[in-house]
Protein backbone atom coordinates (compact mmCIF):
# COMPACT_ATOMS: atom_id res chain seq x y z
CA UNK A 1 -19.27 20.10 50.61
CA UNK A 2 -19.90 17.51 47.97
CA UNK A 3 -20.85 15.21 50.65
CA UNK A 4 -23.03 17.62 52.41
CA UNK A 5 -25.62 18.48 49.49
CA UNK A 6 -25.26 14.36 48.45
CA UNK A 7 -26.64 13.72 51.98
CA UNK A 8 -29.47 16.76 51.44
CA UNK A 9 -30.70 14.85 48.62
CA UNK A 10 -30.44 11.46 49.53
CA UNK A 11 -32.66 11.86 52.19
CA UNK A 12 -34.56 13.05 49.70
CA UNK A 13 -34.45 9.37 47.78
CA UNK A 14 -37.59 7.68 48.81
CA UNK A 15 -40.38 6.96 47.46
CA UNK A 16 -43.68 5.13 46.46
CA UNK A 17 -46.64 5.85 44.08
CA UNK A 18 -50.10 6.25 45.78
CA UNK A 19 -53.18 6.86 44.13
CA UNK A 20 -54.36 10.34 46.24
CA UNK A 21 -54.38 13.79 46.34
CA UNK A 22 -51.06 15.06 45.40
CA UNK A 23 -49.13 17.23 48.36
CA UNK A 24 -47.65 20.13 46.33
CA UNK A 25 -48.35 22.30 43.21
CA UNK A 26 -46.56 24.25 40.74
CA UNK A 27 -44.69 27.36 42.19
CA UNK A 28 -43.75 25.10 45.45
CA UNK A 29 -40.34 26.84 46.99
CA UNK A 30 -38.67 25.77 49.41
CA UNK A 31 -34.98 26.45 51.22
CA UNK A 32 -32.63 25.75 53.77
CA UNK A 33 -29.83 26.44 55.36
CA UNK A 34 -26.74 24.60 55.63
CA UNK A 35 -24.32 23.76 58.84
CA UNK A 36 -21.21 22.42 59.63
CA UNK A 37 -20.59 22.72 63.09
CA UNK A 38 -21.34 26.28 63.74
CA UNK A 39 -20.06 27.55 60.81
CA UNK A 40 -22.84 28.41 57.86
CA UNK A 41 -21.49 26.63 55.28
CA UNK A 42 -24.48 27.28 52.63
CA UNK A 43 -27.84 26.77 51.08
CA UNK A 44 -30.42 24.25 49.47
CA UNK A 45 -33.21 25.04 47.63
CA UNK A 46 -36.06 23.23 45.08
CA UNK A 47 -38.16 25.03 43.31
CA UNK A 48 -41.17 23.22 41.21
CA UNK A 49 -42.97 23.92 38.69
CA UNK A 50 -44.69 23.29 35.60
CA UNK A 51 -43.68 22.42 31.85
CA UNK A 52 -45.20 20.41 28.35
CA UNK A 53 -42.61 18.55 26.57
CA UNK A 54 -43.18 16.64 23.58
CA UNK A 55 -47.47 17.00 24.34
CA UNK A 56 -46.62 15.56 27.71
CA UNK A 57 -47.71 17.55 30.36
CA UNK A 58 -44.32 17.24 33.13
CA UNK A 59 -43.38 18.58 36.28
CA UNK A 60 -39.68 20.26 36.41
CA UNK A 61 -38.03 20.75 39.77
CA UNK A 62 -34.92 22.64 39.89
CA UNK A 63 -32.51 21.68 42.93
CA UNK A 64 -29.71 24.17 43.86
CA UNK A 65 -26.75 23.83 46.25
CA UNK A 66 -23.77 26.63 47.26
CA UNK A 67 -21.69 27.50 49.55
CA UNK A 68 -21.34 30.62 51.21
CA UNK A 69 -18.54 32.71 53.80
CA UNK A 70 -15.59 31.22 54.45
CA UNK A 71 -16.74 27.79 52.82
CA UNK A 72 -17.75 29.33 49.58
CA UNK A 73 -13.82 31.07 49.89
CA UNK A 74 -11.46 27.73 50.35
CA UNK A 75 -14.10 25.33 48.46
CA UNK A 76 -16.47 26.73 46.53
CA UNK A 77 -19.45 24.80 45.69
CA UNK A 78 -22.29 25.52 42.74
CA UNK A 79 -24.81 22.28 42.28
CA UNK A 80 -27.39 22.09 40.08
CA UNK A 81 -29.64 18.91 40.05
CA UNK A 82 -33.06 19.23 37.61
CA UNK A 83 -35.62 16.44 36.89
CA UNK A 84 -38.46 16.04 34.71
CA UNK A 85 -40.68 13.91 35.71
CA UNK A 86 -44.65 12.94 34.21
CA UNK A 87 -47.31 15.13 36.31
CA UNK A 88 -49.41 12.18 36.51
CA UNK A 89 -47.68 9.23 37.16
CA UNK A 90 -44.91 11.20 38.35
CA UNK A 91 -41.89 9.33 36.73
CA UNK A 92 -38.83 10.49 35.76
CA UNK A 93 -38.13 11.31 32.29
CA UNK A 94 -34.89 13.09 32.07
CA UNK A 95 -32.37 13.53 35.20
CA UNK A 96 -29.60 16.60 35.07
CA UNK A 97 -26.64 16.78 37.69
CA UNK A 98 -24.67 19.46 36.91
CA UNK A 99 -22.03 20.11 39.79
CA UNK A 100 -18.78 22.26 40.77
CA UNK A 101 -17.19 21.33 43.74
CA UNK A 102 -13.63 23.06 44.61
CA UNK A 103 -12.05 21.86 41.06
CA UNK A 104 -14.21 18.44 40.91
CA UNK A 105 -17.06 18.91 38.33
CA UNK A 106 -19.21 16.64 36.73
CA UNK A 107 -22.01 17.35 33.68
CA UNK A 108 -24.65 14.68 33.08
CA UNK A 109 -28.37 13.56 31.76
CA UNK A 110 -30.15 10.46 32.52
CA UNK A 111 -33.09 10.08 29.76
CA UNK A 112 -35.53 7.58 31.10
CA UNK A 113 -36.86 4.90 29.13
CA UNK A 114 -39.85 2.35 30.92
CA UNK A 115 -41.32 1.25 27.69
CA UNK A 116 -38.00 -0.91 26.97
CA UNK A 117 -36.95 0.07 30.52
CA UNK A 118 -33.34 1.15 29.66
CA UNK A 119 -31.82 4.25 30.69
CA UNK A 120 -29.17 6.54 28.78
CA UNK A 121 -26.66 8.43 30.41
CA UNK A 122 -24.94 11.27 29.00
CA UNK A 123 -21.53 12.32 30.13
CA UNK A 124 -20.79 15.27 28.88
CA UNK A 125 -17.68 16.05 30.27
CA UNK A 126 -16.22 12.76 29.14
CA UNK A 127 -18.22 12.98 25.90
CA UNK A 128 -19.25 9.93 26.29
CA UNK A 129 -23.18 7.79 26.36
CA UNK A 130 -23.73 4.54 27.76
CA UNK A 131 -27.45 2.26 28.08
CA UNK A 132 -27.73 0.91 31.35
CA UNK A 133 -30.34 -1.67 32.50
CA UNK A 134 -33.54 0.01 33.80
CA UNK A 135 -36.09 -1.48 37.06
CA UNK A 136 -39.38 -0.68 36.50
CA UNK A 137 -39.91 1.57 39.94
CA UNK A 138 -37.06 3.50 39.48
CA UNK A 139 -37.02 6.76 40.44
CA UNK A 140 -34.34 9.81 40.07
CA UNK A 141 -33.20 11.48 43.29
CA UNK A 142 -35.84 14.39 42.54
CA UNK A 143 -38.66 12.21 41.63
CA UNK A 144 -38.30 10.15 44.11
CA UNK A 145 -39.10 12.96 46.88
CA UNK A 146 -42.61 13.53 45.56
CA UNK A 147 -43.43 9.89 44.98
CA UNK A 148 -42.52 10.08 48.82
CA UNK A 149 -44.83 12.72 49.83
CA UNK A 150 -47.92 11.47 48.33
CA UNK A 151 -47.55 8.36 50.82
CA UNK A 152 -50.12 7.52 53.46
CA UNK A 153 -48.38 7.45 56.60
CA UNK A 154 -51.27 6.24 58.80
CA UNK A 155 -50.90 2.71 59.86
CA UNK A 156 -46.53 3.48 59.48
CA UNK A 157 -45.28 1.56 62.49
CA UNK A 158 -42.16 2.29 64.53
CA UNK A 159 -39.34 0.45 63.11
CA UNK A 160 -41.09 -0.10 59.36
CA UNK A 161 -38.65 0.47 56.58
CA UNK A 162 -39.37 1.87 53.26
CA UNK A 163 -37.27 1.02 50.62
CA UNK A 164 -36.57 2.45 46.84
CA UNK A 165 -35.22 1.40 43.67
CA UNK A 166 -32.70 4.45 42.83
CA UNK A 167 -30.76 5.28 39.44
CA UNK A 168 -28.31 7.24 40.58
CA UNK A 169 -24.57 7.57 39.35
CA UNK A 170 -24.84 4.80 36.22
CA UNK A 171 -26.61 1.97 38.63
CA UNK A 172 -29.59 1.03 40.50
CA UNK A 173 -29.55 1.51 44.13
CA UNK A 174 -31.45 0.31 47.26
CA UNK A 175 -32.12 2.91 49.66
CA UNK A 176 -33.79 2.39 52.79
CA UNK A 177 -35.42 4.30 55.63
CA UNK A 178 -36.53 3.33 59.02
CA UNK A 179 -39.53 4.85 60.59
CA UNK A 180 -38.70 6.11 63.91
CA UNK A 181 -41.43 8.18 65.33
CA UNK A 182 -43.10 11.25 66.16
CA UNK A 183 -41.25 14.36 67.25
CA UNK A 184 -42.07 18.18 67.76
CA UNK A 185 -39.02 20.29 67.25
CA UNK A 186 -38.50 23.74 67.24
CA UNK A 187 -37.72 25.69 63.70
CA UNK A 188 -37.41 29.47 62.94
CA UNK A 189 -41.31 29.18 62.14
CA UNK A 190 -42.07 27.81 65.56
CA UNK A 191 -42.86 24.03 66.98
CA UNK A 192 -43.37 21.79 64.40
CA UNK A 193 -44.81 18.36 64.67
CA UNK A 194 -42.77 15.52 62.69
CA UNK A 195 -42.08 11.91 61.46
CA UNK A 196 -38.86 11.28 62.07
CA UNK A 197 -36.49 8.43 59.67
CA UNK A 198 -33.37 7.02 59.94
CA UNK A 199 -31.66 6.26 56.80
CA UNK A 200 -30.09 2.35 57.06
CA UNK A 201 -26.59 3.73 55.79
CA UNK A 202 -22.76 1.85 55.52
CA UNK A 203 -21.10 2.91 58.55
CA UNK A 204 -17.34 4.36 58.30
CA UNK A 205 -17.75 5.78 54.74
CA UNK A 206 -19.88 8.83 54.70
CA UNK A 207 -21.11 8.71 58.00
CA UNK A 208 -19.94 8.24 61.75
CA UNK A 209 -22.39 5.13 62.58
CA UNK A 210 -26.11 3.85 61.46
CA UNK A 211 -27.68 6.07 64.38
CA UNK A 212 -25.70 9.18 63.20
CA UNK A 213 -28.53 10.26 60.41
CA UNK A 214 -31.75 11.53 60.95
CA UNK A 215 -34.70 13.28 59.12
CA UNK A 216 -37.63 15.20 60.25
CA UNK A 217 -40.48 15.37 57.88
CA UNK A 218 -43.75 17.06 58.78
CA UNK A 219 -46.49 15.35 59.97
CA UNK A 220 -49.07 16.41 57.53
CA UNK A 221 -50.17 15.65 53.72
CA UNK A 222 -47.17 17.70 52.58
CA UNK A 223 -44.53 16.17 54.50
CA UNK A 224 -42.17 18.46 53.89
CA UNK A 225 -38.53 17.82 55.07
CA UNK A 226 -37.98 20.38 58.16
CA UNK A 227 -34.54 19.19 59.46
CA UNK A 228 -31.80 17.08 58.97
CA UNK A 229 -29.30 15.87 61.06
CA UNK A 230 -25.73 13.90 60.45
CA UNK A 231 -22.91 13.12 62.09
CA UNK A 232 -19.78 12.98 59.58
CA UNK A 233 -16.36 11.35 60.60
CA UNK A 234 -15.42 14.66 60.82
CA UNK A 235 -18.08 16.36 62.34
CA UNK A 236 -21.87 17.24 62.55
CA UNK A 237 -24.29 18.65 59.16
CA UNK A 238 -27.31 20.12 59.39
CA UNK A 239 -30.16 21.30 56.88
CA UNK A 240 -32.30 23.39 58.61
CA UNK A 241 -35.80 24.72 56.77
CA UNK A 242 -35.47 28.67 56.34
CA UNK A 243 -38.08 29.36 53.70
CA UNK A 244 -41.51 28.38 52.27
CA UNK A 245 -43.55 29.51 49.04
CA UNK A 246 -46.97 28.38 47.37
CA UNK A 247 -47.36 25.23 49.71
CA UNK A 248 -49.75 23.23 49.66
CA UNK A 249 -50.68 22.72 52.95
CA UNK A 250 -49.95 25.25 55.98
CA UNK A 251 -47.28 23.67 58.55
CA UNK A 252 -48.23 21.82 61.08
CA UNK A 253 -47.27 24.58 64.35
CA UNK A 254 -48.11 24.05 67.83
CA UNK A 255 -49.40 26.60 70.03
């Protein structure tokens, strides 16, 4: 399960800073429902919303993870991933990952600094703080996702690739999706029309080959993640979009 929710929000890991109307407010819910296989093996959610720290005015999304049934009964799973991140240029200012995973856990904070572009991680389980080099378009897993949806997707070509500076887990990381085209799928709200991207991933770790992830975005202002799809070594996952609050933009049917 700890792999499942990692792949829920690395999809998630993208991003860019555009100078445009922003796709989502405070109050923005969303949800979705977690497969392996045919078995329901739990739920994703983020919630956003809106916060002053220090007289800075921030945006604080809270992202949630569990299992549930017969998952939730031989490896129970409670995630909790939070970022702060400035409501105008939208970096990140503090990071928390706060996860329980059968009996792995893990408790820590990643304070962001860009002025001498360091970052401070706080392990709280180990009791332990360490100062780790910082880029200067680095974004948190969280972040990153709204950078991402303020992009102009207009002149995207098939086969482009976006790519990300990520602090994730003590290091910077290079994350990379391929553009792969339009799609209209069928949800539980009806047909959809999409952008679909294929994460460029390490093949026999996580995942079963480089064509076995995909992610459906909608293709609107918003772009808001619909579906995604990946086959494991040991299977299939799916996040599947069951619920929607205080969006910003209506979703894109077809009738």
């Amino acid at each position: 399960m700890k792999k499942l929710f990692f792949i829920f929000l690395f999809i998630y890991s993208i991003a860019f800073s555009q100078d445009r109307k922003e796709a989502f407010h405070s109050g923005e819910f969303l949800k979705y429902k977690v497969s392996y296989g045919l078995l329901n093996a739990g739920f994703a959610s983020l919630q956003l919303e809106e916060t002053y720290k220090n007289n800075q005015e921030l945006y604080h999304i809270k992202g949630r993870g569990w299992s549930t049934g017969v998952v939730d009964v031989f490896f129970s799973v409670e995630d909790d991933y939070q970022s702060y991140f400035d409501k105008k240029t939208l970096k990140p200012v503090r990071f928390i990952r706060k996860i329980r995973e059968g009996g792995y856990t893990k408790d820590k904070e990643i304070f962001f600094d860009f002025d001498n572009l360091k970052a401070k991680v706080v392990d709280h389980k180990n009791r332990r703080e360490n100062i780790f080099p910082l880029d200067p378009n680095a974004f948190d897993m969280l972040s990153a996702f709204y950078h991402f949806r303020n992009l102009d997707f207009t002149d995207l070509k098939i086969g482009e690739i976006i790519k990300i500076n990520l602090f994730y887990d003590d290091r910077m990381n290079l994350i990379e999706l391929q553009y792969v085209g339009k799609e209209i799928i069928r949800t539980k709200f009806g047909k959809i029309r999409t952008l679909v991207f294929k994460p460029l991933v390490e093949e026999g770790r996580v995942f079963s080959d480089q064509e076995g992830v995909l992610v459906w975005f909608t293709d609107d202002a918003a772009k808001i993640p619909v579906k995604i799809k990946a086959a494991i070594l040991v299977g299939s996952v799916k996040f599947e979009l069951q619920e929607v609050k205080n969006i910003s933009y209506r979703l894109p049917l077809v009738f």
